[in-house]
Protein backbone atom coordinates (compact mmCIF):
# COMPACT_ATOMS: atom_id res chain seq x y z
CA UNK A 1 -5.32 15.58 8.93
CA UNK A 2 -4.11 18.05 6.59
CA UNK A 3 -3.83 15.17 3.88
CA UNK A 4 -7.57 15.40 3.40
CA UNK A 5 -8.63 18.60 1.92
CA UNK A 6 -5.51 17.84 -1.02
CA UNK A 7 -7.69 14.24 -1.62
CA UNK A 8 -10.47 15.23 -4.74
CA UNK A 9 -14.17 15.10 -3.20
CA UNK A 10 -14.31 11.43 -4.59
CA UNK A 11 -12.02 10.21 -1.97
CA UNK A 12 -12.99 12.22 0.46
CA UNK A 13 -15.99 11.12 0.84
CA UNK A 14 -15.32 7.64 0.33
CA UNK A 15 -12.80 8.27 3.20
CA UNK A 16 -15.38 9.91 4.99
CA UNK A 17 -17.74 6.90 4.69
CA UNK A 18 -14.91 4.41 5.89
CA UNK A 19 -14.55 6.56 8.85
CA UNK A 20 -18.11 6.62 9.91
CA UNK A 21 -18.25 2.06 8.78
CA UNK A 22 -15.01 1.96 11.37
CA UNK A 23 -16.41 3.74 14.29
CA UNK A 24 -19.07 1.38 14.37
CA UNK A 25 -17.04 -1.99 14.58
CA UNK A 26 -16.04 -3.87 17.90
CA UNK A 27 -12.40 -3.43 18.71
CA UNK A 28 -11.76 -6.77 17.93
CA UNK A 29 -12.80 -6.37 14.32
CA UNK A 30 -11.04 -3.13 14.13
CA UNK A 31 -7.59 -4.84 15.02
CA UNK A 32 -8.59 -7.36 12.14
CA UNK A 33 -9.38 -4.68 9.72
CA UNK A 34 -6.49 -2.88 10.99
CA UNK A 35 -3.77 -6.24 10.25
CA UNK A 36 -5.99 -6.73 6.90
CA UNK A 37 -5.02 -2.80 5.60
CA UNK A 38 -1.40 -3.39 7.00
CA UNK A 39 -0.82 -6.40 5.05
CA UNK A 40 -2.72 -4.38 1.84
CA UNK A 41 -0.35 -1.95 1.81
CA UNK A 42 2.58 -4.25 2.06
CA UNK A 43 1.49 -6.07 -0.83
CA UNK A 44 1.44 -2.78 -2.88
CA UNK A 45 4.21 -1.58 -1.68
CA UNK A 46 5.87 -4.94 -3.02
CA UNK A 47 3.88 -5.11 -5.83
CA UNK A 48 5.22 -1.05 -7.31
CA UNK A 49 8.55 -1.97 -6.01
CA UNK A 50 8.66 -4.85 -8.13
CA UNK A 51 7.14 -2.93 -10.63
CA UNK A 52 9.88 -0.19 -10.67
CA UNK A 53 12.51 -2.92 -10.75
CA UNK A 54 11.12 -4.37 -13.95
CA UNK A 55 10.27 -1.09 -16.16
CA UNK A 56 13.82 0.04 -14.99
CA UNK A 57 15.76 -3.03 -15.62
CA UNK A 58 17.18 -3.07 -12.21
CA UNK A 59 16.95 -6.92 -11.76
CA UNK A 60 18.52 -7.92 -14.55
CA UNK A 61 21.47 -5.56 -14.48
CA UNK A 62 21.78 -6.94 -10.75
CA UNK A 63 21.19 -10.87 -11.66
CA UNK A 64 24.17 -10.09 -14.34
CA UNK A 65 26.06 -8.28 -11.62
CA UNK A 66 25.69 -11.21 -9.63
CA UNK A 67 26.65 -13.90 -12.41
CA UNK A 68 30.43 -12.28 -12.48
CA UNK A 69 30.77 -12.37 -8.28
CA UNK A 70 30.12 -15.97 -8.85
């Protein structure tokens, strides 16, 4: 991947590490690890979305929004 060589050598390597960890797990435990990372990066991506909302002040112009619909 061209992704890679823009990474600094820190996470390189630790990505090279994973890599060589991965390649030696059964396939079952790779479809594990696989549904573990997915659910990781869901989290984060809920986690700086909600984030972003709150340093912003989106919710709370939208809850007030929402207080004059009602």
């Amino acid at each position: 991947m061209q992704f890679r060589q823009e990474l600094p050598l820190e996470q390189q390597f630790e990505l090279q590490v994973f890599e060589q960890q991965v390649q030696q797990l059964s396939r079952e435990d790779a479809q594990a690890l696989l549904v573990q990372l997915r659910e990781a990066m869901l989290y984060q991506s809920t986690a700086f979305r909600e984030i972003l909302k709150e340093s912003w002040g989106i919710e709370k112009g939208f809850e007030a929004g929402l207080g004059d619909l009602i």
